[in-house]
Protein backbone atom coordinates (compact mmCIF):
# COMPACT_ATOMS: atom_id res chain seq x y z
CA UNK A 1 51.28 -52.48 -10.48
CA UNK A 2 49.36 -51.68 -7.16
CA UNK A 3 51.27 -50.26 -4.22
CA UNK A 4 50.72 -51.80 -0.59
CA UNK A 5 51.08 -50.23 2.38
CA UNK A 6 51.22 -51.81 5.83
CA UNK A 7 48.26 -50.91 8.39
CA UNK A 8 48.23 -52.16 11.99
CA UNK A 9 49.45 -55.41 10.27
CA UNK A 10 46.92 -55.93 7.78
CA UNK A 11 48.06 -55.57 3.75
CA UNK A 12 45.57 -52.80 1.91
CA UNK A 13 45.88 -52.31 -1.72
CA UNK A 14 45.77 -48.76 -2.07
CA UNK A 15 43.67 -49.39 -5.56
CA UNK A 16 41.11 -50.59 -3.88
CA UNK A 17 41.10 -47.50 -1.95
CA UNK A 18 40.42 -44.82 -4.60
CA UNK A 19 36.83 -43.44 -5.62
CA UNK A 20 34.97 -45.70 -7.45
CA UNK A 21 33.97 -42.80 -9.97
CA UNK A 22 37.82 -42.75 -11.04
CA UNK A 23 38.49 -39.33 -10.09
CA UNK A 24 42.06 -40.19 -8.11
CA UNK A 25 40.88 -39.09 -4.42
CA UNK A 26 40.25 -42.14 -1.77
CA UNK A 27 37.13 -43.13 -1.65
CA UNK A 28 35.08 -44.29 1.57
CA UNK A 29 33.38 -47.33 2.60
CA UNK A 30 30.95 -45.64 4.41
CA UNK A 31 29.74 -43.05 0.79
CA UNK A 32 29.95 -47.08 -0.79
CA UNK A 33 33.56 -46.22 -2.12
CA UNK A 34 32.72 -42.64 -3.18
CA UNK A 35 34.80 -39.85 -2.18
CA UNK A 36 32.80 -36.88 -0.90
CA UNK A 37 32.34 -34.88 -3.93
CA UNK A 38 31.84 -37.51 -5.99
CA UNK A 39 29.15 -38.81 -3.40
CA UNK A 40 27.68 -35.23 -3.32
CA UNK A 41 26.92 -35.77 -6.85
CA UNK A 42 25.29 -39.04 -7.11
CA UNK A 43 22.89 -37.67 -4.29
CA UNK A 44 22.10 -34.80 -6.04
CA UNK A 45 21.42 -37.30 -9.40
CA UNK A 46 19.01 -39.99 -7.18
CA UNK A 47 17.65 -37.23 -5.44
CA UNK A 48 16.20 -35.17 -8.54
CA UNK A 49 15.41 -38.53 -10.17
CA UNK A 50 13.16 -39.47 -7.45
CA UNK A 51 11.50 -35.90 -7.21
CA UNK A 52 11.16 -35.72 -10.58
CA UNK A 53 8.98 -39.32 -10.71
CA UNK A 54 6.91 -38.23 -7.91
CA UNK A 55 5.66 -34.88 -9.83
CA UNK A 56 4.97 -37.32 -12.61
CA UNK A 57 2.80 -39.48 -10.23
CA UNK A 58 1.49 -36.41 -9.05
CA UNK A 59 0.31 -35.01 -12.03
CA UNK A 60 -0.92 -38.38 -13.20
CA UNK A 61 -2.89 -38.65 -10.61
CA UNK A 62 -4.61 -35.01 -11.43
CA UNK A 63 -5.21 -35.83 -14.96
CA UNK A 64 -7.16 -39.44 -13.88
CA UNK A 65 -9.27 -37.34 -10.99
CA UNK A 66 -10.55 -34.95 -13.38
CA UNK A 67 -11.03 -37.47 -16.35
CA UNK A 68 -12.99 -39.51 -13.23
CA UNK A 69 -14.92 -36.55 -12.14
CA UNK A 70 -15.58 -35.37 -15.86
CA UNK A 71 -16.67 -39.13 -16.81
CA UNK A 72 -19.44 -39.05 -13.16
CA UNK A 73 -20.84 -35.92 -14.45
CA UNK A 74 -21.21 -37.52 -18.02
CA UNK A 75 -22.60 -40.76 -17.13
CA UNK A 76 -24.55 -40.84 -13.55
CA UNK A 77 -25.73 -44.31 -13.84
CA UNK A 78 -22.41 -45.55 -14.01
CA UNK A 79 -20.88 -43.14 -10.92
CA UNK A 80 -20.66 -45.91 -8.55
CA UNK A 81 -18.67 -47.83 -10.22
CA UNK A 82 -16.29 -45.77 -12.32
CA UNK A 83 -15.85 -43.79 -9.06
CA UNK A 84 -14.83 -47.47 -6.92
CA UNK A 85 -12.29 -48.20 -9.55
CA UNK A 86 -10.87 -44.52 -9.75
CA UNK A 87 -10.25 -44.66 -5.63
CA UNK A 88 -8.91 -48.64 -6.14
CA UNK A 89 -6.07 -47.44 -8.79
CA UNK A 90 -5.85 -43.74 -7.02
CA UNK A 91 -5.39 -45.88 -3.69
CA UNK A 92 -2.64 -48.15 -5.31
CA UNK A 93 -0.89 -45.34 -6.73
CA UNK A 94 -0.61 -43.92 -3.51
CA UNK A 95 0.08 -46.97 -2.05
CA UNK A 96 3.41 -47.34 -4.57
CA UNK A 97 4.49 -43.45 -4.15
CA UNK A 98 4.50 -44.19 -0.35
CA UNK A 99 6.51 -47.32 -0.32
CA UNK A 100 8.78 -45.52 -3.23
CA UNK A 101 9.63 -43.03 -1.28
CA UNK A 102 10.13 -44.40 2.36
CA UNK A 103 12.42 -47.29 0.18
CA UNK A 104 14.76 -43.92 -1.13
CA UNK A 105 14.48 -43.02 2.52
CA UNK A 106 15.05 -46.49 4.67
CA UNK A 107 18.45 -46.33 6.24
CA UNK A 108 20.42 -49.85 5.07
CA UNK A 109 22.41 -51.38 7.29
CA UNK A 110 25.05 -48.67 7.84
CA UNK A 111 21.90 -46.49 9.46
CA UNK A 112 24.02 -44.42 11.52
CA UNK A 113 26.87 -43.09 9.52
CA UNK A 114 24.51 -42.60 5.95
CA UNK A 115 22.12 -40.63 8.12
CA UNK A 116 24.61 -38.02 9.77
CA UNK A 117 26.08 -38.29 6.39
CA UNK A 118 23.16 -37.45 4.54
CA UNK A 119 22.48 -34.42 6.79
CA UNK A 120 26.03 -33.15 6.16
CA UNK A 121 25.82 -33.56 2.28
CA UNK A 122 22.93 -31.72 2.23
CA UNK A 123 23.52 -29.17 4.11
CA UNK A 124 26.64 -29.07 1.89
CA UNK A 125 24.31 -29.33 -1.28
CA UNK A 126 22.29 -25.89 -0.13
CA UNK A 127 25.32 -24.50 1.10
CA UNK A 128 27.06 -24.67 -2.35
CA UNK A 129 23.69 -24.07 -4.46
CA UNK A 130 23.00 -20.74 -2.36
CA UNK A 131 26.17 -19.64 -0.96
CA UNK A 132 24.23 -16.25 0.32
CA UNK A 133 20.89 -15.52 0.36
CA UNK A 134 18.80 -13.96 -2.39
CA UNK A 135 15.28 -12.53 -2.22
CA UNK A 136 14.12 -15.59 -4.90
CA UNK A 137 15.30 -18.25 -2.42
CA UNK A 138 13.48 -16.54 0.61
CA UNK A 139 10.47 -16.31 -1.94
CA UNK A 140 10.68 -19.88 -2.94
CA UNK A 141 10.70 -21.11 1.12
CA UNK A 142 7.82 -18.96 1.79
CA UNK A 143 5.85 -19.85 -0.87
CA UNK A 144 6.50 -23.61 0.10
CA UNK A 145 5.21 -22.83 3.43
CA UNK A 146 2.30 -21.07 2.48
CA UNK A 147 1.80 -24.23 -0.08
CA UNK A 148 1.98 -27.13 2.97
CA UNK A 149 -0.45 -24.53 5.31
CA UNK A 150 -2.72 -24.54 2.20
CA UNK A 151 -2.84 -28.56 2.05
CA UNK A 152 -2.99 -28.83 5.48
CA UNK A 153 -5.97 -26.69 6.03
CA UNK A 154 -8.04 -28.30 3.03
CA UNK A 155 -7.46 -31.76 3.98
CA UNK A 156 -10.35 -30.61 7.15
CA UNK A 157 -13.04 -29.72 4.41
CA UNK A 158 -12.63 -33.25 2.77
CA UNK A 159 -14.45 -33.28 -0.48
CA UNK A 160 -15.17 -29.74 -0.65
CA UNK A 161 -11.48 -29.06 0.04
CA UNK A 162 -10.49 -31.33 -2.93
CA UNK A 163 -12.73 -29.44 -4.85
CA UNK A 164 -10.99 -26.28 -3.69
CA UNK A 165 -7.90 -27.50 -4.74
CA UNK A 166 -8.25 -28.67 -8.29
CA UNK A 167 -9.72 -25.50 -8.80
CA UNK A 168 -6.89 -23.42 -7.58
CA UNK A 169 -4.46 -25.74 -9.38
CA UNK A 170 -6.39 -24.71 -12.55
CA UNK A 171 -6.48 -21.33 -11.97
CA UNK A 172 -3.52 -21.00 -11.56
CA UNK A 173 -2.44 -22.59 -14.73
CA UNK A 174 -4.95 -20.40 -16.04
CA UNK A 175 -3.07 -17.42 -15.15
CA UNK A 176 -0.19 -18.16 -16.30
CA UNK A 177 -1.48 -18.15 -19.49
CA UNK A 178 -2.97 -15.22 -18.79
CA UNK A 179 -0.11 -12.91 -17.87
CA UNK A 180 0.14 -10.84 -21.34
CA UNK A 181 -3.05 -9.73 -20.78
CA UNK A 182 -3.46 -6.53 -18.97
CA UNK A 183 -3.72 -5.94 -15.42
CA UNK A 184 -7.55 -4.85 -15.45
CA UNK A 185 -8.70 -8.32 -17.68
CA UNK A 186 -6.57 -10.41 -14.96
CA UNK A 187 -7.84 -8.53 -11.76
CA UNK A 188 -11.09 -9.36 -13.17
CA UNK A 189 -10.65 -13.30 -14.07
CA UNK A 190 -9.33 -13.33 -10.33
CA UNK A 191 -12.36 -11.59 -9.08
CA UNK A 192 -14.15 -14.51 -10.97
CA UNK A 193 -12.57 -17.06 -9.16
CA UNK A 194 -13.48 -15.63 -5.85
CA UNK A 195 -17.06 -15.45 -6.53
CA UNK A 196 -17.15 -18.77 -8.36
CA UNK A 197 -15.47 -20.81 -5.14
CA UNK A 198 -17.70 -18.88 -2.62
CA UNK A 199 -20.73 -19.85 -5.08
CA UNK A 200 -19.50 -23.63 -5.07
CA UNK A 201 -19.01 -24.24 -1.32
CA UNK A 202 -22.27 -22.16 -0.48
CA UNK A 203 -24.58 -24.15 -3.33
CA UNK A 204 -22.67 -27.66 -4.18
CA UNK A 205 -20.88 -28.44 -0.63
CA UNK A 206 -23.25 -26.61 2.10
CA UNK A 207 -20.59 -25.47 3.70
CA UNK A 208 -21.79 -22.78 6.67
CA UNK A 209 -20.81 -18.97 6.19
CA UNK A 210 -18.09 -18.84 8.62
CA UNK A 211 -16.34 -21.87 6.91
CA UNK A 212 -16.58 -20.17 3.82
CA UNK A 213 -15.11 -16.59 4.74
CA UNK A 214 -12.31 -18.83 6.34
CA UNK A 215 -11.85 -21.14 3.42
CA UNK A 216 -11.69 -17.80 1.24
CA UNK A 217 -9.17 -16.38 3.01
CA UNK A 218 -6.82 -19.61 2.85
CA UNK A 219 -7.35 -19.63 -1.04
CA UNK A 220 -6.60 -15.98 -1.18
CA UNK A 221 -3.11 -16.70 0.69
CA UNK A 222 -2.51 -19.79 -1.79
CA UNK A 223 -3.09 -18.05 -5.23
CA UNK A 224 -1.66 -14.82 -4.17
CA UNK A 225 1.53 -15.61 -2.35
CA UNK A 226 1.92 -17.99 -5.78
CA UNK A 227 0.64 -15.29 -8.18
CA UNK A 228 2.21 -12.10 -6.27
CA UNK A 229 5.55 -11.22 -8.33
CA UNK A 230 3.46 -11.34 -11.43
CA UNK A 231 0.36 -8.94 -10.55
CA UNK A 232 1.95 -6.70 -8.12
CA UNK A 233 3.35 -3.39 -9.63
CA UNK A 234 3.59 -5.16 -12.87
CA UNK A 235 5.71 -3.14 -15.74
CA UNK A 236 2.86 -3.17 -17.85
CA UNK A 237 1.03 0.16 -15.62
CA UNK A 238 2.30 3.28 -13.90
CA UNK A 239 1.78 2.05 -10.72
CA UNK A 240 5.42 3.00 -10.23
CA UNK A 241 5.12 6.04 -11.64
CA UNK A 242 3.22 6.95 -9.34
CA UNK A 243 4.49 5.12 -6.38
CA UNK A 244 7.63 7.82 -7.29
CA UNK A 245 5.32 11.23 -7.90
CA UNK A 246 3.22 10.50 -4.15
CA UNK A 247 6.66 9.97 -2.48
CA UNK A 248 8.04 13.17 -3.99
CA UNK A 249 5.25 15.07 -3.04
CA UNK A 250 5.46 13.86 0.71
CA UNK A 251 8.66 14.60 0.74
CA UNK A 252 8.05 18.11 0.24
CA UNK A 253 4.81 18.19 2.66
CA UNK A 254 7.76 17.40 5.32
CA UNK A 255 7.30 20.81 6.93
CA UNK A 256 3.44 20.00 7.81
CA UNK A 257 2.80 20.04 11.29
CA UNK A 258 0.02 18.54 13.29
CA UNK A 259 -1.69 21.95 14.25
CA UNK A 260 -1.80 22.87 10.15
CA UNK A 261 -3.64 19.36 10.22
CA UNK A 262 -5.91 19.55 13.34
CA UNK A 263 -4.71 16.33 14.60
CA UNK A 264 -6.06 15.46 18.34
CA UNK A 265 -2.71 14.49 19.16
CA UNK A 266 -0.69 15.16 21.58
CA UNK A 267 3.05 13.63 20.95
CA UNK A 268 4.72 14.76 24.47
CA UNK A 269 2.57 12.39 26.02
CA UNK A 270 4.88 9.06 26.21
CA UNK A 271 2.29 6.79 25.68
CA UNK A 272 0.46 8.42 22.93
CA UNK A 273 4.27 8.95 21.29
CA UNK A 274 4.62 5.02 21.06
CA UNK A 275 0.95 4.40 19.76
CA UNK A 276 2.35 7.02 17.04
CA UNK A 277 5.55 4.94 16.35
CA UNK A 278 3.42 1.47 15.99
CA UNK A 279 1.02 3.06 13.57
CA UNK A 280 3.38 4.71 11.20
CA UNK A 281 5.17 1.06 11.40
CA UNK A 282 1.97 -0.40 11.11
CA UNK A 283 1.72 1.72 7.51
CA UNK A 284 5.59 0.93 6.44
CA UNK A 285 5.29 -3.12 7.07
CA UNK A 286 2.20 -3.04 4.47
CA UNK A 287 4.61 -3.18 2.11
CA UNK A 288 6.04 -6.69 2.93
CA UNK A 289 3.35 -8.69 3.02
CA UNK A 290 2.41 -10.47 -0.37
CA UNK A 291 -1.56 -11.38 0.51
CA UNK A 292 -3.53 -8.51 0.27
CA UNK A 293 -5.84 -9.92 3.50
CA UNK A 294 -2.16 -8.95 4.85
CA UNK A 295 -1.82 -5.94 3.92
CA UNK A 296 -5.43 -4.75 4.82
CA UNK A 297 -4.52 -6.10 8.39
CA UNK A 298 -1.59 -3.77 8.94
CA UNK A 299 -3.94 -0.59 7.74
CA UNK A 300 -6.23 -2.03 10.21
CA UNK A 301 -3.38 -1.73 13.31
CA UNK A 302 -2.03 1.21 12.07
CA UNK A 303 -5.72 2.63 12.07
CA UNK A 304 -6.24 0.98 15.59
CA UNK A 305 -3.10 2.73 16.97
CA UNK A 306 -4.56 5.93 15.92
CA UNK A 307 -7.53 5.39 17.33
CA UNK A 308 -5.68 4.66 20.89
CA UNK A 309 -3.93 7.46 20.62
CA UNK A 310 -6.73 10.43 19.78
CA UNK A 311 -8.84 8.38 22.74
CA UNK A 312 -5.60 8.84 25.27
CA UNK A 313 -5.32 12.80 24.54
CA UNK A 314 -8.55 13.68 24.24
CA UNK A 315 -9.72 11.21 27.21
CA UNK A 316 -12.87 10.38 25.54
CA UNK A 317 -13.71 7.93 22.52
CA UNK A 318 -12.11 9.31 19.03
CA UNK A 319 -14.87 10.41 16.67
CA UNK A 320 -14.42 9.84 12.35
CA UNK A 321 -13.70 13.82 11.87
CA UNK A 322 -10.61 13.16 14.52
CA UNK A 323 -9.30 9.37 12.92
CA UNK A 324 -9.00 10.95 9.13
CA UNK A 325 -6.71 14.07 9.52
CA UNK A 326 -4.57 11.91 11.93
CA UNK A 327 -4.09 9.04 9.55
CA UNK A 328 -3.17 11.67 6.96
CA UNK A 329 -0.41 13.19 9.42
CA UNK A 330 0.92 9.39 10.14
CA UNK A 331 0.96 9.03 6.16
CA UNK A 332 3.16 12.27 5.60
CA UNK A 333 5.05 11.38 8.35
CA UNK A 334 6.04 7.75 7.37
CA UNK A 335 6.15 7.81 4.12
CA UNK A 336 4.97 4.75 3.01
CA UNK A 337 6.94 3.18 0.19
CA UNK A 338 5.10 1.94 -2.66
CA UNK A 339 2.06 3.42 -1.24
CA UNK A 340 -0.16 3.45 -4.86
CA UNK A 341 0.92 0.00 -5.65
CA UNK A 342 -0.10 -1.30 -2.54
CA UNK A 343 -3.70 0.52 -2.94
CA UNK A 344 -3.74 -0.88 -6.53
CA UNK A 345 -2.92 -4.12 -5.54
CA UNK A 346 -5.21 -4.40 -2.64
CA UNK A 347 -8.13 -2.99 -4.82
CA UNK A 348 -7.60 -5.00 -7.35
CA UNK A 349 -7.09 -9.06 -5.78
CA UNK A 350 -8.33 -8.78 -2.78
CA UNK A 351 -11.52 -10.75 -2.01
CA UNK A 352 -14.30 -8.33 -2.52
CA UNK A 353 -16.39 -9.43 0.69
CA UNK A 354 -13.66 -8.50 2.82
CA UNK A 355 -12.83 -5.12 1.04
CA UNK A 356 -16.76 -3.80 0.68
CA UNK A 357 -17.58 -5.01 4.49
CA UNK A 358 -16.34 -5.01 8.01
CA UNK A 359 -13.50 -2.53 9.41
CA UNK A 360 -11.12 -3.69 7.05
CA UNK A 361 -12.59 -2.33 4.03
CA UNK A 362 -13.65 1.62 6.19
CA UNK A 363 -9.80 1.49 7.11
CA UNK A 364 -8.76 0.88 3.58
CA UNK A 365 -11.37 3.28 1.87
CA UNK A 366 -10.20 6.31 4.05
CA UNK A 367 -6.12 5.39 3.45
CA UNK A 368 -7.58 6.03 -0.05
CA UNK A 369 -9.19 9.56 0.94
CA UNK A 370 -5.98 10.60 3.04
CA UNK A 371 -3.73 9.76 -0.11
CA UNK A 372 -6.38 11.42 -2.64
CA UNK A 373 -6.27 14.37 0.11
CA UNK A 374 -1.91 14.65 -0.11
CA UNK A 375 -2.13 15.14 -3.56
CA UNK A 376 -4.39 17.80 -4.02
CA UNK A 377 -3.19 19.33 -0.33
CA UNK A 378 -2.84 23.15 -1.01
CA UNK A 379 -2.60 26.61 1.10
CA UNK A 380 -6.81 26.75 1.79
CA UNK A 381 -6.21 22.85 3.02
CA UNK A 382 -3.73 24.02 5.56
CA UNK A 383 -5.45 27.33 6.60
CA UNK A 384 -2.29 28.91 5.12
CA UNK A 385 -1.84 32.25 2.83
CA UNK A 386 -0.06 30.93 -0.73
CA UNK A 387 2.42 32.90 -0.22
CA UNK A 388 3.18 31.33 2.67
CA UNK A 389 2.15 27.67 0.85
CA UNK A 390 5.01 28.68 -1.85
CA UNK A 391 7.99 29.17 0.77
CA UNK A 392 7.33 26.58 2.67
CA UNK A 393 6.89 24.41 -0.31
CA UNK A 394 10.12 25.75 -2.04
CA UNK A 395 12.10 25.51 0.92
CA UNK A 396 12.49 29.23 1.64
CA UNK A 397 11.48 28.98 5.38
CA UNK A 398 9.57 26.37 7.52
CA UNK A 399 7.13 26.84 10.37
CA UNK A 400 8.28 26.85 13.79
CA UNK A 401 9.18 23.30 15.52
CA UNK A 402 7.11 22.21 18.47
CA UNK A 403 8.74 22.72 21.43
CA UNK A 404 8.27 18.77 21.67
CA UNK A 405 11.00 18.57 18.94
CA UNK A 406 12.95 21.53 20.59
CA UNK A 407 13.88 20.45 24.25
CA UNK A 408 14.62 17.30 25.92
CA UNK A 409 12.00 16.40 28.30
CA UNK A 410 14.47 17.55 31.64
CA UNK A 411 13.72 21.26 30.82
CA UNK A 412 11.52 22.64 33.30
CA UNK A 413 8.41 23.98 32.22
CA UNK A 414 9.26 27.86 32.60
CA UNK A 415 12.12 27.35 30.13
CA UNK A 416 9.57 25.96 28.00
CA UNK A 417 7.25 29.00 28.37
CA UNK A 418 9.41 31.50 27.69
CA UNK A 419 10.53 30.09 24.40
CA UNK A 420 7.20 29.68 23.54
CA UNK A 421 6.49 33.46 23.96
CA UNK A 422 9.71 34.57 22.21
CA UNK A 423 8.41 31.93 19.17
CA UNK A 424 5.32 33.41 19.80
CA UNK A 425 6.90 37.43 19.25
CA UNK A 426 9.06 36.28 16.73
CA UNK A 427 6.13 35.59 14.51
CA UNK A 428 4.06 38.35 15.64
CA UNK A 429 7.18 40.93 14.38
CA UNK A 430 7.42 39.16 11.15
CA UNK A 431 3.74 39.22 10.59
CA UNK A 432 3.85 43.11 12.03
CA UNK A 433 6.93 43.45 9.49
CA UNK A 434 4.97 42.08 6.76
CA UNK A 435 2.10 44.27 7.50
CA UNK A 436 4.20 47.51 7.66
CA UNK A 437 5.49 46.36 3.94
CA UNK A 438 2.29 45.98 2.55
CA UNK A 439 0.82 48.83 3.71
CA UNK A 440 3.90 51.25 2.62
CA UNK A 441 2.99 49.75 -0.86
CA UNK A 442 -0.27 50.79 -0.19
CA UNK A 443 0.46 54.23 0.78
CA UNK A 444 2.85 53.85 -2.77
CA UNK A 445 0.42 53.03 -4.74
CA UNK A 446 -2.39 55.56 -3.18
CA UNK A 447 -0.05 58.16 -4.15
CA UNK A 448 0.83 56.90 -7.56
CA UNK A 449 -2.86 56.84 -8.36
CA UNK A 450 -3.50 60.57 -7.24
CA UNK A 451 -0.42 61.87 -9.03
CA UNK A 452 -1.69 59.38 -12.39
CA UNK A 453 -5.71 61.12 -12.30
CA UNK A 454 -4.11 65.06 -11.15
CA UNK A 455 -2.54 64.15 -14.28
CA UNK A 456 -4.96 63.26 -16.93
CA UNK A 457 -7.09 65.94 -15.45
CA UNK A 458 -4.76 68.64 -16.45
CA UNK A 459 -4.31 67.22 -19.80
CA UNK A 460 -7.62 67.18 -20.28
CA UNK A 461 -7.98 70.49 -19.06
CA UNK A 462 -5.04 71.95 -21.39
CA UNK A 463 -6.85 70.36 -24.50
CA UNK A 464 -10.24 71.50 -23.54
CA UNK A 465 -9.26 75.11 -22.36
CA UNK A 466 -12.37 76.30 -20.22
CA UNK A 467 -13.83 79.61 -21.74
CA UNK A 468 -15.60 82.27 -19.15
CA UNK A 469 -17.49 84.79 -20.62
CA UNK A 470 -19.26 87.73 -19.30
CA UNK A 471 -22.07 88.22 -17.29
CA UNK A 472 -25.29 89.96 -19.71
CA UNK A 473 -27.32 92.80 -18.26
CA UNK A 474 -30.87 92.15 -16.38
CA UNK A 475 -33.61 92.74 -19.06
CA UNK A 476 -35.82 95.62 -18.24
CA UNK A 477 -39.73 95.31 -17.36
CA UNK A 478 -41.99 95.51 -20.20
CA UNK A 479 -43.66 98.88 -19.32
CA UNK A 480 -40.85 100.40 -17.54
CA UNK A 481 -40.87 103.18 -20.57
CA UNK A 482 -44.87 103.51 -20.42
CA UNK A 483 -44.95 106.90 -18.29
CA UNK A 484 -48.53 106.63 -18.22
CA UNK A 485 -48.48 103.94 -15.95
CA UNK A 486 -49.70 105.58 -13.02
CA UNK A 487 -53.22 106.63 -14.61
CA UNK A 488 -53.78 102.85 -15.03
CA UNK A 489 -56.65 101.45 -13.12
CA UNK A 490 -56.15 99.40 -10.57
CA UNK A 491 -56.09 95.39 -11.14
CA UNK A 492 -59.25 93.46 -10.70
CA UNK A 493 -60.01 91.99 -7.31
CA UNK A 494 -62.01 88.68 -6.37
CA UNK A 495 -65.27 89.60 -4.95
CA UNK A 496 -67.51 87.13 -3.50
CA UNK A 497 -71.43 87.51 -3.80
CA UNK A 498 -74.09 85.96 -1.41
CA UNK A 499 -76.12 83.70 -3.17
């Protein structure tokens, strides 16, 4: 039996009131007898019905413009018309997903209420299906964005941006296919693709140069913001690896300081200070960005900044022997993370006109020398003895802070000076200290080698004893005994005769 209840005079079988789905809460004329939750999920049912026939029209509709385009190529003297009937039915289809979907749309009669209502249940729906958010949801919204920008921006090229688009629809289906090959065979298929589109707008459509380095760009954001959590730092390399070994050996360059470097920059200048800050966050945001155009524009800011800042000190235009040991000072001193996959990935989908040409690919190719320069970085680099190199490496002692580091800019200039000098002494005693030491082992060692030969001598000596023996008597003349010698004649003389 049904209970009644009495409402501002008016009988109301409270049957009649409950959900319609039988779940025992009220229901409410306004959800068409549904309780919330209950209406909640018969949304969510039509909803993802109605999606789900659209991406079956959708695809549909691919499959009958390629068999259309496929069947113009094949038989030319029948283009005209196999072409008028493919844009008739394409047309009609259209026609029907339009009216479809403004019909799920169309408020009925009750426009007001099932609108707001609508609104709240989705916001309900969202709120339940991602109660926090998650790095795959924030993916998912950009890559819809990037998706709409991507339609948007063909739909200007017409024809040639049709073309554009099948083919990135089929290269990306390619791809995923693709994915358990290795990182070098896909970098190369995607290489491929660049060079075939740029081909295909430049020979089939006409289109003029700068349309085409624009267009290239657009399908470089498309395929890559779609493609990026499957090429970038993918498990199947070391990029990580070594992602982990540069960071660990940046970390110990910490103690490298800008006069080791011969940077042209001067920090206690405000101005050049905040051109410092921008580039070495110029360097860190590269990491964010999922298109490697992106990621080639923040080298090219960060490179910029330094730029600004050599010109600033030195007062005079910054020259390519200044720009590289500066960019390798910002690098050790921001640390970049996941500096080698970023290079990789860069170098490896990037559109090749843009990386071989123009200021973005001179920025990029010297981030590559300064990194390739902090891993080999040793004591000749740094004008530095190894011993020196080892402690500083090891952590035994650090060079001297700059008195930018040291005092607050208030402290007047004479307190400045005369902790320069006593920095200044400081070093000069522990180099005179160091000097003393070494040549004390000199003097050590000196000795040790006279005592060591004194040494050998006299064994040598006491082995070979040297024997000294008498002087022998002068011999006497030959005719010293000849007592007749004085009745000798006299020796011949040289005479001379005129002739």
């Amino acid at each position: 039996m049904s209970l009644k209840s009495e409402r501002r005079g008016i009988h109301v079988d409270q049957s009649e009131l409950l959900c319609k789905k039988g779940c025992g809460y009220y229901g409410n004329p306004a959800w068409q007898g549904f309780c919330s939750k209950c209406w909640r999920e018969e949304y969510h049912k039509a909803r993802q019905k109605q999606i789900q026939e659209d991406w079956e029209l959708a695809e549909r509709l691919q499959r009958e413009e390629e068999e259309a385009y496929a069947s113009s190529q094949s038989t030319q003297g029948a283009q005209s018309l196999t072409f008028s009937k493919f844009e008739e039915k394409k047309t009609n289809e259209k026609t029907r997903k339009v009216t479809t979907v403004k019909k799920f749309f169309t408020a009925s009669s009750r426009a007001g209420a099932k609108k707001a209502l609508a609104g709240k249940l989705k916001a309900e729906i969202q709120e339940a299906k991602a109660p926090s958010p998650s790095i795959h949801r924030q993916a998912s919204i950009e890559t819809d964005r990037v998706s709409k920008e991507f339609i948007e921006f063909i739909r200007t090229y017409q024809k040639p941006g049709q073309d554009i688009y099948k083919q990135c629809k089929l290269f990306l289906d390619s791809m995923s296919h693709k994915r358990d090959l290795s990182i070098e065979e896909q970098s190369e298929y995607a290489q491929d693709f660049y060079q075939n589109i740029a081909d295909r707008l430049q020979t089939r459509w006409k289109v003029p140069p700068e349309k085409v380095e624009k267009a290239m760009d657009e399908v470089e954001k498309y395929i890559m913001t779609r493609q990026y959590k499957y090429v970038f730092c993918p498990e199947t390399t070391d990029d990580e690896k070594k992602d982990l070994a540069v960071q660990k050996r940046i970390r110990a360059l910490h103690w490298v300081t800008p006069q080791m470097l011969c940077v042209p920059v001067s920090e206690e200048i405000p101005e050049v200070s905040d051109m410092v800050v921008k580039a070495i966050t110029d360097i860190i945001e590269m990491d964010s960005k999922r298109v490697p155009r992106d990621k080639l524009a923040c080298i090219t800011k960060c490179s910029k900044h330094i730029f600004n800042a050599i010109k600033i000190t030195k007062n005079e235009p910054a020259s390519a022997d200044d720009f590289l040991p500066t960019l390798i000072y910002i690098v050790l001193k921001g640390n970049p993370p996941r500096l080698q996959s970023n290079i990789q990935y860069i170098t490896r989908f990037c559109n090749p006109s843009r990386l071989m040409t123009g200021e973005d690919g001179y920025y990029f190719t010297n981030l590559c020398c300064a990194v390739a320069f902090i891993e080999k970085l040793d004591a000749q680099s740094l004008n530095l003895s190894q011993e020196d190199f080892d402690r500083f490496m090891t952590g035994q002692t650090s060079p001297k802070k700059q008195e930018s580091d040291s005092f607050s800019p208030d402290v007047c200039l004479g307190v400045k000076q005369m902790c320069k000098s006593l920095d200044l002494l400081s070093q000069l005693n522990e180099r005179q200290e160091r000097i003393v030491s070494e040549a004390k082992k000199l003097e050590k060692d000196l000795i040790d080698w006279t005592d060591g030969i004194t040494k050998e001598v006299e064994d040598i000596v006491e082995k070979y004893p040297l024997e000294i023996k008498p002087k022998s008597q002068a011999l006497a003349a030959i005719d010293s005994e000849n007592v007749e010698n004085d009745k000798l004649p006299p020796p011949l003389q040289p005479q001379v005769y005129a002739g």
